[in-house]
PDB file of N, CA and C in Angstrom:
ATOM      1  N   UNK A   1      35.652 -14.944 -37.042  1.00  0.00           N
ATOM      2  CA  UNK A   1      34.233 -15.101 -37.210  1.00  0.00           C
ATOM      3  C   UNK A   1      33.583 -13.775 -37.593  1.00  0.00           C
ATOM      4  N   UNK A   2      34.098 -12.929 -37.204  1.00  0.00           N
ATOM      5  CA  UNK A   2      33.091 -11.553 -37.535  1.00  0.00           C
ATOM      6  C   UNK A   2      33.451 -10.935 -38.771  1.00  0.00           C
ATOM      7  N   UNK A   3      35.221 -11.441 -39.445  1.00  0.00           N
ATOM      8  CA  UNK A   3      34.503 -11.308 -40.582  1.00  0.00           C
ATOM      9  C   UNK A   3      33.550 -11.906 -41.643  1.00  0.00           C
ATOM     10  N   UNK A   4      33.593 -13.876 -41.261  1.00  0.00           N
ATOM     11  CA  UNK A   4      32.449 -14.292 -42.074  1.00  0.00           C
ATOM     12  C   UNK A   4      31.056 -13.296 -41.794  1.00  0.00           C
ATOM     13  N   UNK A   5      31.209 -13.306 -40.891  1.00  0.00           N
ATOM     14  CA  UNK A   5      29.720 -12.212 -40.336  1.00  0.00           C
ATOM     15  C   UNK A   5      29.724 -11.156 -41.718  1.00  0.00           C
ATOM     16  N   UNK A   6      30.527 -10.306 -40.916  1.00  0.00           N
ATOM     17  CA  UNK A   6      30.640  -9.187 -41.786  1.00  0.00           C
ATOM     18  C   UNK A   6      30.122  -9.582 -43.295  1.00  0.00           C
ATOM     19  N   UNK A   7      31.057 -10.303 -43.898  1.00  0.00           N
ATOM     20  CA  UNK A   7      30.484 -10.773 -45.450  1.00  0.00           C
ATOM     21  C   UNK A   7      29.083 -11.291 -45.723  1.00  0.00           C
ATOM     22  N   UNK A   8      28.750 -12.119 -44.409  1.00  0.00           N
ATOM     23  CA  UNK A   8      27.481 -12.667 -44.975  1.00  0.00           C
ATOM     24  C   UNK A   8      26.376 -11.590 -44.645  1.00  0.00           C
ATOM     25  N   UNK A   9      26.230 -10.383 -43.615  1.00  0.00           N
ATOM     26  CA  UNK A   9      25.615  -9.572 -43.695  1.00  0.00           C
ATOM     27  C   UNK A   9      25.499  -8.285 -44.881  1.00  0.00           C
ATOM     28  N   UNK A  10      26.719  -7.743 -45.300  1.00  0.00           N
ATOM     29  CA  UNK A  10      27.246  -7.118 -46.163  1.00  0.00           C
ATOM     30  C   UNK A  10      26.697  -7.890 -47.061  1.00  0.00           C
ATOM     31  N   UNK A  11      26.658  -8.945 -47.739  1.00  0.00           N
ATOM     32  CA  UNK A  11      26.542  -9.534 -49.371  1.00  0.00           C
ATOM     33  C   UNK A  11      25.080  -9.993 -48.944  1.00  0.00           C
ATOM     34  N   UNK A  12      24.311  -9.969 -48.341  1.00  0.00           N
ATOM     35  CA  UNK A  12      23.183 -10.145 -47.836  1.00  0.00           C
ATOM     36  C   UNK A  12      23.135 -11.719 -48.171  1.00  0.00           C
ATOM     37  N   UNK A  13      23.861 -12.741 -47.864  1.00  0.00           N
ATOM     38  CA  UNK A  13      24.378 -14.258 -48.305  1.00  0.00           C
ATOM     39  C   UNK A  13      23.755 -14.872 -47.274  1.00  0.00           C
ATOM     40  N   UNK A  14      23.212 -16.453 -48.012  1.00  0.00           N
ATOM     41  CA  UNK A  14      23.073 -17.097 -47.051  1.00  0.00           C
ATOM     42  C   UNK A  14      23.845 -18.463 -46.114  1.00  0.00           C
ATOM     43  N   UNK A  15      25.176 -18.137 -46.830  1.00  0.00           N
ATOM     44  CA  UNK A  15      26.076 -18.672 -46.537  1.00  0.00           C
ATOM     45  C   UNK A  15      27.467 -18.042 -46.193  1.00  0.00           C
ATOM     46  N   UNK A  16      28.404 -17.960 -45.224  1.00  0.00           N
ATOM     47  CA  UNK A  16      29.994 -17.059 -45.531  1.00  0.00           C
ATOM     48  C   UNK A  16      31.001 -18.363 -45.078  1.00  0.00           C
ATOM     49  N   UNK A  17      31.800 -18.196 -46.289  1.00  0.00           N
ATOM     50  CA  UNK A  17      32.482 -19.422 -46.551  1.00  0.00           C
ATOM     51  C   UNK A  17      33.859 -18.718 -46.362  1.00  0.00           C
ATOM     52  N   UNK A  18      34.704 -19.309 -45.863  1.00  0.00           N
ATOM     53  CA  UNK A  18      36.727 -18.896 -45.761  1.00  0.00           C
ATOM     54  C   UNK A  18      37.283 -19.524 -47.273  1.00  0.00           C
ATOM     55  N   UNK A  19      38.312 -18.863 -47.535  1.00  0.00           N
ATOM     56  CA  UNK A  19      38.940 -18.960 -48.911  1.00  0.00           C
ATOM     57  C   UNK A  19      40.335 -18.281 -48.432  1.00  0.00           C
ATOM     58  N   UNK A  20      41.352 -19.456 -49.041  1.00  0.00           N
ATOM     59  CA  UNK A  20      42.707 -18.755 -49.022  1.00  0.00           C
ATOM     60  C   UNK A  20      43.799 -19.645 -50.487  1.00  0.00           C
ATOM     61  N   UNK A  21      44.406 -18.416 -50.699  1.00  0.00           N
ATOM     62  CA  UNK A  21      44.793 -18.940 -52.174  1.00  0.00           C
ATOM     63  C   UNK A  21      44.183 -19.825 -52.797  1.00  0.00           C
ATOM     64  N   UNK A  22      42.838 -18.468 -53.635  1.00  0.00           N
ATOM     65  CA  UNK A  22      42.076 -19.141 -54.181  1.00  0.00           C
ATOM     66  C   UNK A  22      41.377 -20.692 -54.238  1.00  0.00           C
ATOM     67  N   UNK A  23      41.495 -21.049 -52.639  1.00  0.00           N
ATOM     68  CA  UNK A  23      40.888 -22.190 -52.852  1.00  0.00           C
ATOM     69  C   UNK A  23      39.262 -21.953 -51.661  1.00  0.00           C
ATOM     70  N   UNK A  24      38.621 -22.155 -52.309  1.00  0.00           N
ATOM     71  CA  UNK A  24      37.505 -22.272 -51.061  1.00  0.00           C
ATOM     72  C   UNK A  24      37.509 -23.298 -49.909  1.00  0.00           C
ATOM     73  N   UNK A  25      36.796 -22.897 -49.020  1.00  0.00           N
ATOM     74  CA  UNK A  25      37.109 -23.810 -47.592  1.00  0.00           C
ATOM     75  C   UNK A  25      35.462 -23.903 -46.562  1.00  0.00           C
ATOM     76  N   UNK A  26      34.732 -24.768 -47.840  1.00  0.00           N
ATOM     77  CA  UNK A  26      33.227 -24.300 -47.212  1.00  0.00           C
ATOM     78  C   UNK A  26      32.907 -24.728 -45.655  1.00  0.00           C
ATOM     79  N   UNK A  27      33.376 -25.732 -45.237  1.00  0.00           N
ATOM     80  CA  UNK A  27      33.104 -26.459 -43.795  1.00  0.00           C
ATOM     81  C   UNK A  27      33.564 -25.157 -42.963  1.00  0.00           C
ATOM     82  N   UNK A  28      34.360 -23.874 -43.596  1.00  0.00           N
ATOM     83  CA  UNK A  28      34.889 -23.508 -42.820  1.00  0.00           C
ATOM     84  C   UNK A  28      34.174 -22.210 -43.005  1.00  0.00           C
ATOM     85  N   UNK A  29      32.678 -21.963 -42.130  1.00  0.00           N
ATOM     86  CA  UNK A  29      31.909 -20.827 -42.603  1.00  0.00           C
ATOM     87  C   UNK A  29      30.906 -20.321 -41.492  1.00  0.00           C
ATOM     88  N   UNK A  30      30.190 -19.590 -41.824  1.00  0.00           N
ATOM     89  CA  UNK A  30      28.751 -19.929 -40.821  1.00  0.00           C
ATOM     90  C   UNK A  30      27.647 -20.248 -42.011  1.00  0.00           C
ATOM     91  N   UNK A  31      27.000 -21.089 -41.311  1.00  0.00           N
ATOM     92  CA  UNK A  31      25.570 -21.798 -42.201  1.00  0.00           C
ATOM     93  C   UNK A  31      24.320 -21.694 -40.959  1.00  0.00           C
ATOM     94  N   UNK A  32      23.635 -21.206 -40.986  1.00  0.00           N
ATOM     95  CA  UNK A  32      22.159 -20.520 -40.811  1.00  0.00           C
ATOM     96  C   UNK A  32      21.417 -22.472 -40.535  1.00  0.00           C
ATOM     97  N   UNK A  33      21.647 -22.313 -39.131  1.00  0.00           N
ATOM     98  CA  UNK A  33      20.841 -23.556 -38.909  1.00  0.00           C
ATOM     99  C   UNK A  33      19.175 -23.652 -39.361  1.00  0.00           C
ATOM    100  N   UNK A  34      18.764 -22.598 -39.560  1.00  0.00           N
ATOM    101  CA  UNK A  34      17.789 -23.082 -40.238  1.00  0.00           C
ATOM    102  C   UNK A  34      18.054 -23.337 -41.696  1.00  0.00           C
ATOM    103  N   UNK A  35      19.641 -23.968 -42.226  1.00  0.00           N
ATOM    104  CA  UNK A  35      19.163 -24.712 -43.060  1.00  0.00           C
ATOM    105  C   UNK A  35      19.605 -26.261 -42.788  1.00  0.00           C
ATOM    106  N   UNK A  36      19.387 -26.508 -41.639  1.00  0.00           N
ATOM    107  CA  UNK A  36      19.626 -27.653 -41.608  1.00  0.00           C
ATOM    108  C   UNK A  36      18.746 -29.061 -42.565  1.00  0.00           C
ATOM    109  N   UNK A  37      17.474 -28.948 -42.374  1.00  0.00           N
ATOM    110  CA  UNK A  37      16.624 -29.651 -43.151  1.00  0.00           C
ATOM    111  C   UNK A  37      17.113 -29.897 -44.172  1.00  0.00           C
ATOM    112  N   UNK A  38      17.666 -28.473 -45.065  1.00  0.00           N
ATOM    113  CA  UNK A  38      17.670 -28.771 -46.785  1.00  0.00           C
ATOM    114  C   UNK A  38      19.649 -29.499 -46.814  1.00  0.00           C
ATOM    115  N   UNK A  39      20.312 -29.649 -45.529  1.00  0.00           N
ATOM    116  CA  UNK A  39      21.556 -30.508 -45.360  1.00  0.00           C
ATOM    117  C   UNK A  39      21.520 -31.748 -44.984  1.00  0.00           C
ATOM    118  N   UNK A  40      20.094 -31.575 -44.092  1.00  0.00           N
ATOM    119  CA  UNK A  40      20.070 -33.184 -44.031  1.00  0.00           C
ATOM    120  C   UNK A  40      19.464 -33.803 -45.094  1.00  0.00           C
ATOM    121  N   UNK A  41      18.555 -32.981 -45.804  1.00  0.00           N
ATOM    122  CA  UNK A  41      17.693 -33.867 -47.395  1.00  0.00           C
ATOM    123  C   UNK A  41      19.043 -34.487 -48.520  1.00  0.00           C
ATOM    124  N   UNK A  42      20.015 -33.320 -48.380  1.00  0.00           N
ATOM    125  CA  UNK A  42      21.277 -33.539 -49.875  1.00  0.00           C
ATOM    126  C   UNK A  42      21.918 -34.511 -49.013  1.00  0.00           C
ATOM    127  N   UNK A  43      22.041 -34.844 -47.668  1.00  0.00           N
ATOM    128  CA  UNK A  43      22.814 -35.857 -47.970  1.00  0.00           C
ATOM    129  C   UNK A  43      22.041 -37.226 -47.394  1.00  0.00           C
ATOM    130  N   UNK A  44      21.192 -37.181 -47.046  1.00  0.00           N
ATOM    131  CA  UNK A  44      20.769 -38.550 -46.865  1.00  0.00           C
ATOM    132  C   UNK A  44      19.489 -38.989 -47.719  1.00  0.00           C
ATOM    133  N   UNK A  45      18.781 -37.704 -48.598  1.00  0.00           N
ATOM    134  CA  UNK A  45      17.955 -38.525 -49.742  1.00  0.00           C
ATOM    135  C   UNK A  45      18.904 -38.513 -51.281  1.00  0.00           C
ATOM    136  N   UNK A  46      19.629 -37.068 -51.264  1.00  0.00           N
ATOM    137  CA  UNK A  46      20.111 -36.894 -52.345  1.00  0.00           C
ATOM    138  C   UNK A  46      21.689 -37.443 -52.962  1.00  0.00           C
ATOM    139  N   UNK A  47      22.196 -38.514 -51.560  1.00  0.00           N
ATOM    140  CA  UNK A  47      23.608 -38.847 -51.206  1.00  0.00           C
ATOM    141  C   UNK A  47      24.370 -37.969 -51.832  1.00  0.00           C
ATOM    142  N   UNK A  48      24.032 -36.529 -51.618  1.00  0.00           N
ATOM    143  CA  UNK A  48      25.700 -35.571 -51.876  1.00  0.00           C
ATOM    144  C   UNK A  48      26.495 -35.910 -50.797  1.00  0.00           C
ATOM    145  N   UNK A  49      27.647 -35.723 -51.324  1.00  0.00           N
ATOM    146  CA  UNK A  49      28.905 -36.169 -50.581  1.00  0.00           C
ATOM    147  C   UNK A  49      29.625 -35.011 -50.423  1.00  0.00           C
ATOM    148  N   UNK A  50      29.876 -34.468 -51.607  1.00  0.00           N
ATOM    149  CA  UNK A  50      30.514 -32.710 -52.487  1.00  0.00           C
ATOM    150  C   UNK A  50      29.728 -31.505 -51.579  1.00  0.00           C
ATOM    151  N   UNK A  51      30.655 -31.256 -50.981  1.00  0.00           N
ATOM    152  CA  UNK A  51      29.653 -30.008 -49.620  1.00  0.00           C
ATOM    153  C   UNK A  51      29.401 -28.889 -50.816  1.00  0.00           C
ATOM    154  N   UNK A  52      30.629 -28.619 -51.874  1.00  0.00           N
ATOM    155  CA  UNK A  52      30.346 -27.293 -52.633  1.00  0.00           C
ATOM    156  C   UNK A  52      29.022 -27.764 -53.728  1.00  0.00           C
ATOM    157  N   UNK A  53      29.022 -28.790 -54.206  1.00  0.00           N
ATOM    158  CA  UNK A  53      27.785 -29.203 -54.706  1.00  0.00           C
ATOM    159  C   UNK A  53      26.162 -28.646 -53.819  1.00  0.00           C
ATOM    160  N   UNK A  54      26.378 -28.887 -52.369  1.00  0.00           N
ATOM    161  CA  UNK A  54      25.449 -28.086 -51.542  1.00  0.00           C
ATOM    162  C   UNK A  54      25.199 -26.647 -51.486  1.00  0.00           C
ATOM    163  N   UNK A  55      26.923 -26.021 -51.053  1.00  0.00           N
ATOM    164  CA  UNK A  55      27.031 -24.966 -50.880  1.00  0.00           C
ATOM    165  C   UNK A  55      26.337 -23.600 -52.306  1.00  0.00           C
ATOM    166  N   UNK A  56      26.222 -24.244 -53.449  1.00  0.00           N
ATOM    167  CA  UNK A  56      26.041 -23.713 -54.659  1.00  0.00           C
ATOM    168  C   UNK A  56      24.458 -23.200 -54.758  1.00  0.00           C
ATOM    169  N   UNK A  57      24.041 -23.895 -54.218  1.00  0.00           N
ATOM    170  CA  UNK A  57      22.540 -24.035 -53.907  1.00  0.00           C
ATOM    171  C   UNK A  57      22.180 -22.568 -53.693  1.00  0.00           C
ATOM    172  N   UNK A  58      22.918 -22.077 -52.777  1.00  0.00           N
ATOM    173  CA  UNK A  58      22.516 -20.540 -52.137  1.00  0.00           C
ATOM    174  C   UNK A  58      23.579 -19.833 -52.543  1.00  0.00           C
ATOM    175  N   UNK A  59      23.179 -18.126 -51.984  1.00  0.00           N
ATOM    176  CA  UNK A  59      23.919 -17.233 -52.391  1.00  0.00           C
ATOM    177  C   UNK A  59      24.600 -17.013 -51.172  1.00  0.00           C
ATOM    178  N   UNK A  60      26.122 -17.037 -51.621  1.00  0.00           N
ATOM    179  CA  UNK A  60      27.313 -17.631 -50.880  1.00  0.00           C
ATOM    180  C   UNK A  60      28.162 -16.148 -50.825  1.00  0.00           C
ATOM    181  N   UNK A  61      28.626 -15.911 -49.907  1.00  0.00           N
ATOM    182  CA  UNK A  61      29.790 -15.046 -49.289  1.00  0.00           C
ATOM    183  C   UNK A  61      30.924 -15.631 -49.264  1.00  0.00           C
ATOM    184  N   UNK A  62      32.129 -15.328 -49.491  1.00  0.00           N
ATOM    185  CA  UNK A  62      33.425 -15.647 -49.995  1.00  0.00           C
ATOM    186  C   UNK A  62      34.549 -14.848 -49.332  1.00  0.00           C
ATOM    187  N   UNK A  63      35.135 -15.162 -48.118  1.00  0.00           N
ATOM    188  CA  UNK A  63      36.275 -14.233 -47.146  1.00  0.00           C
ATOM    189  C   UNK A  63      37.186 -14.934 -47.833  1.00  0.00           C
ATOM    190  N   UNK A  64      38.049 -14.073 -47.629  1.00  0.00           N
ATOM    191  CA  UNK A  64      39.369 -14.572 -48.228  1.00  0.00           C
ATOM    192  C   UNK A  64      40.761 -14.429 -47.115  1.00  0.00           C
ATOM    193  N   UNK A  65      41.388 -15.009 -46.891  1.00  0.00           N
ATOM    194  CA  UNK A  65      41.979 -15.681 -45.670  1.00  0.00           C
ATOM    195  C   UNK A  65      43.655 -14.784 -46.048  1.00  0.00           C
ATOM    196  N   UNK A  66      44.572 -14.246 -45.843  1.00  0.00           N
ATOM    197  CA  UNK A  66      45.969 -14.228 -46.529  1.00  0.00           C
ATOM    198  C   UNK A  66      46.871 -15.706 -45.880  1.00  0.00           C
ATOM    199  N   UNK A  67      47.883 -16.056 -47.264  1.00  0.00           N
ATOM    200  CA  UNK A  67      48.392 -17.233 -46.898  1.00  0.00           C
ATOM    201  C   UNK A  67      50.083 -17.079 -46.262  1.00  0.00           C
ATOM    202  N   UNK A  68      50.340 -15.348 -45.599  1.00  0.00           N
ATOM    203  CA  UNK A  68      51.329 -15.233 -45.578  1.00  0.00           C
ATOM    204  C   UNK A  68      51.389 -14.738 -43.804  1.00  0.00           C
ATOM    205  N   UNK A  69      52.279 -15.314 -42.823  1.00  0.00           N
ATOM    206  CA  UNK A  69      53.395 -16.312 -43.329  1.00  0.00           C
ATOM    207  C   UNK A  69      53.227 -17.409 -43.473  1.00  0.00           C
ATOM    208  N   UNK A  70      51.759 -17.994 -43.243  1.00  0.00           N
ATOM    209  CA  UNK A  70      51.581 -19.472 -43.655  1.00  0.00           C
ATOM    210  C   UNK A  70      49.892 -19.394 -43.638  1.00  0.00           C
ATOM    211  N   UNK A  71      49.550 -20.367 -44.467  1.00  0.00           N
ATOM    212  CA  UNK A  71      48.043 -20.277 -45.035  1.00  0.00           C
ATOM    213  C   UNK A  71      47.579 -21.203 -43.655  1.00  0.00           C
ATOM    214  N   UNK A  72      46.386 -20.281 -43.044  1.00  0.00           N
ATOM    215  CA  UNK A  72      45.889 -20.857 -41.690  1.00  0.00           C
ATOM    216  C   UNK A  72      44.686 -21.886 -42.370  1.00  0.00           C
ATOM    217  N   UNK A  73      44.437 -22.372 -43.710  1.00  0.00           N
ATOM    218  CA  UNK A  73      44.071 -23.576 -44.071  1.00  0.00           C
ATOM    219  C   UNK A  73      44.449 -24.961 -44.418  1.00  0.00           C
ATOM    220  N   UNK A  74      45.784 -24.655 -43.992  1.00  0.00           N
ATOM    221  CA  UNK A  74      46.798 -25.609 -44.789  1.00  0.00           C
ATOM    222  C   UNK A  74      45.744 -26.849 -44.810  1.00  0.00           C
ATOM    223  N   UNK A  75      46.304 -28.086 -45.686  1.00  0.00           N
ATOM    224  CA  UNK A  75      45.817 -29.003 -45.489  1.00  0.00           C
ATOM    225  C   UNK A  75      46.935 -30.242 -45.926  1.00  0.00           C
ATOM    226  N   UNK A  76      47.152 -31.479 -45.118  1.00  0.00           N
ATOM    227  CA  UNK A  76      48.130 -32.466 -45.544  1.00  0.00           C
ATOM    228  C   UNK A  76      47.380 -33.464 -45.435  1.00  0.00           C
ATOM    229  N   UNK A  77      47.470 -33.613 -47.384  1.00  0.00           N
ATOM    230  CA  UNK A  77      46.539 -34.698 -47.418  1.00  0.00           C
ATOM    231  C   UNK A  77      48.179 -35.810 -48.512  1.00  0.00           C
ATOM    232  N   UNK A  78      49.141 -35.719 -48.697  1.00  0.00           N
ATOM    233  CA  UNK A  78      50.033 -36.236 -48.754  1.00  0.00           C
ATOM    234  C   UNK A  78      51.223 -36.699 -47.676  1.00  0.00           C
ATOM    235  N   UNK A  79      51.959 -37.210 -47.582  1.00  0.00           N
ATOM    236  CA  UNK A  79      53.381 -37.843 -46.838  1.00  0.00           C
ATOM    237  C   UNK A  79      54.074 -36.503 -47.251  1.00  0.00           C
ATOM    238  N   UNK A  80      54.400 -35.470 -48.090  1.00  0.00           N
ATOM    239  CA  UNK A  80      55.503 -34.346 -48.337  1.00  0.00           C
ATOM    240  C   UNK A  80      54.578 -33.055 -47.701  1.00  0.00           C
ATOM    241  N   UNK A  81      52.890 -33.430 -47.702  1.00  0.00           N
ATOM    242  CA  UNK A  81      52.393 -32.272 -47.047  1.00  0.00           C
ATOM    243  C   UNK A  81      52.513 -32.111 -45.145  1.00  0.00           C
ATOM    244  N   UNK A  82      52.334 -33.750 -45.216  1.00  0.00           N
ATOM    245  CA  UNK A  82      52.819 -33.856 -43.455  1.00  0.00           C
ATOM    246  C   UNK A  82      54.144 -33.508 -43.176  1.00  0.00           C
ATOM    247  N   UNK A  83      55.526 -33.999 -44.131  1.00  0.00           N
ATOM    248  CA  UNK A  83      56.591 -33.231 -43.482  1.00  0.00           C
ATOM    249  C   UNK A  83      56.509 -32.038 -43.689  1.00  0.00           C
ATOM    250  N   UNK A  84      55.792 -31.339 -44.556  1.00  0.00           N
ATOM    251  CA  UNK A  84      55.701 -29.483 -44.512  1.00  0.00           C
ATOM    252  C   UNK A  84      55.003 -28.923 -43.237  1.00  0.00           C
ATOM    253  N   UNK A  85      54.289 -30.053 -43.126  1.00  0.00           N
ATOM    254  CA  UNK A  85      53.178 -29.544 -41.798  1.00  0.00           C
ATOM    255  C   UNK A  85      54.218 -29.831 -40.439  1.00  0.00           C
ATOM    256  N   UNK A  86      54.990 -30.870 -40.605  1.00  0.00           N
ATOM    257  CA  UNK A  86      56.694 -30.831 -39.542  1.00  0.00           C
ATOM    258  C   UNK A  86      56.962 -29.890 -39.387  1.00  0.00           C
ATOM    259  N   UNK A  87      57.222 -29.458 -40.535  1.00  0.00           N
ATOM    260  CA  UNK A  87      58.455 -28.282 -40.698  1.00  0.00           C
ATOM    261  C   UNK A  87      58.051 -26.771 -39.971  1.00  0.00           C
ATOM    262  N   UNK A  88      56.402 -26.614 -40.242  1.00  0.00           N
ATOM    263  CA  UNK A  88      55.639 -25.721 -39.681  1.00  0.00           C
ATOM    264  C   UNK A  88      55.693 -25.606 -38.439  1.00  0.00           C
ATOM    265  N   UNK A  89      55.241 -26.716 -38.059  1.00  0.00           N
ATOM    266  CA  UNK A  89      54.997 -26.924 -36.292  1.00  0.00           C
ATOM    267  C   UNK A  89      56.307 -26.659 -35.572  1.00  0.00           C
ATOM    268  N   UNK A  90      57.222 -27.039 -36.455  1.00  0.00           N
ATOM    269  CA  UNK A  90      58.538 -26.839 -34.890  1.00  0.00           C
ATOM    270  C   UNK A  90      58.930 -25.301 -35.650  1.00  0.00           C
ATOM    271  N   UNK A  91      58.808 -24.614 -36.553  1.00  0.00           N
ATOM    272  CA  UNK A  91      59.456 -23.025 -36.457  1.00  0.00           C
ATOM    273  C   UNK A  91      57.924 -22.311 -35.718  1.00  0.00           C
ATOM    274  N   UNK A  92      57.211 -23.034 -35.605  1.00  0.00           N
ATOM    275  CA  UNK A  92      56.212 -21.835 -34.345  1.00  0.00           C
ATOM    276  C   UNK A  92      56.722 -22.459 -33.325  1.00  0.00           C
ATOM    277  N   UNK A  93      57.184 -23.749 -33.022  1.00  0.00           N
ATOM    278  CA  UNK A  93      57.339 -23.903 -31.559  1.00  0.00           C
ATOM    279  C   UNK A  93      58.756 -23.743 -31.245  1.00  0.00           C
ATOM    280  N   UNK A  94      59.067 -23.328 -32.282  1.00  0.00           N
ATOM    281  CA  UNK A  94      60.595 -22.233 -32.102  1.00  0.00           C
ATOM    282  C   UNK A  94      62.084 -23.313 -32.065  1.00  0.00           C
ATOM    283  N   UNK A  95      61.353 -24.685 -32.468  1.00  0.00           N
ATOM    284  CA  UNK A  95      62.044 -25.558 -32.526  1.00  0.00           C
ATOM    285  C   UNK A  95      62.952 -25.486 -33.770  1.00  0.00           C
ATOM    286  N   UNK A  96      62.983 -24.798 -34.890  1.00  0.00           N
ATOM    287  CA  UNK A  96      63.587 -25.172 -36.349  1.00  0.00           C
ATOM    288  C   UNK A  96      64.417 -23.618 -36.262  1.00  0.00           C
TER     289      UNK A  96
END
């Protein structure tokens, strides 16, 4: 957290968003509850769905995460990403 801090104070942003191999990871940030209003307007007058469609809106801070020895964003949104996400879980739990 303190480095989103860091970035969003440093870049004077009103958003600091996580990023790892080049992919952005906006849910994964701090956002300034006072903007809640203009989050609740995009999605329940403007039905955004697309958070980066939101996130674009403002001037955004960008941390960047390293993906080595394993990207702490992973995401398994396939059947070959869940057995990778297997494969993960038992060499930290010292199982593999």
């Amino acid at each position: 957290m303190s480095r989103l801090y860091g970035a969003l104070e440093s870049e004077k942003a009103e958003l600091a968003v996580a990023a790892s191999d080049g992919q952005s990871h906006p849910v994964i940030g701090l956002w300034s509850v006072r903007l809640r209003e203009q989050l609740r307007h995009a999605l329940v007058v403007e039905d955004i769905r697309k958070i980066d469609r939101w996130t674009a809106r403002f001037k955004l801070a960008t941390v960047s995460w390293p993906t080595t020895p394993l990207d702490p964003f992973f995401n398994a949104n396939t059947m070959d990403d869940i057995a990778k996400a297997e494969r993960l879980a038992a060499l930290d739990a010292g199982l593999g």
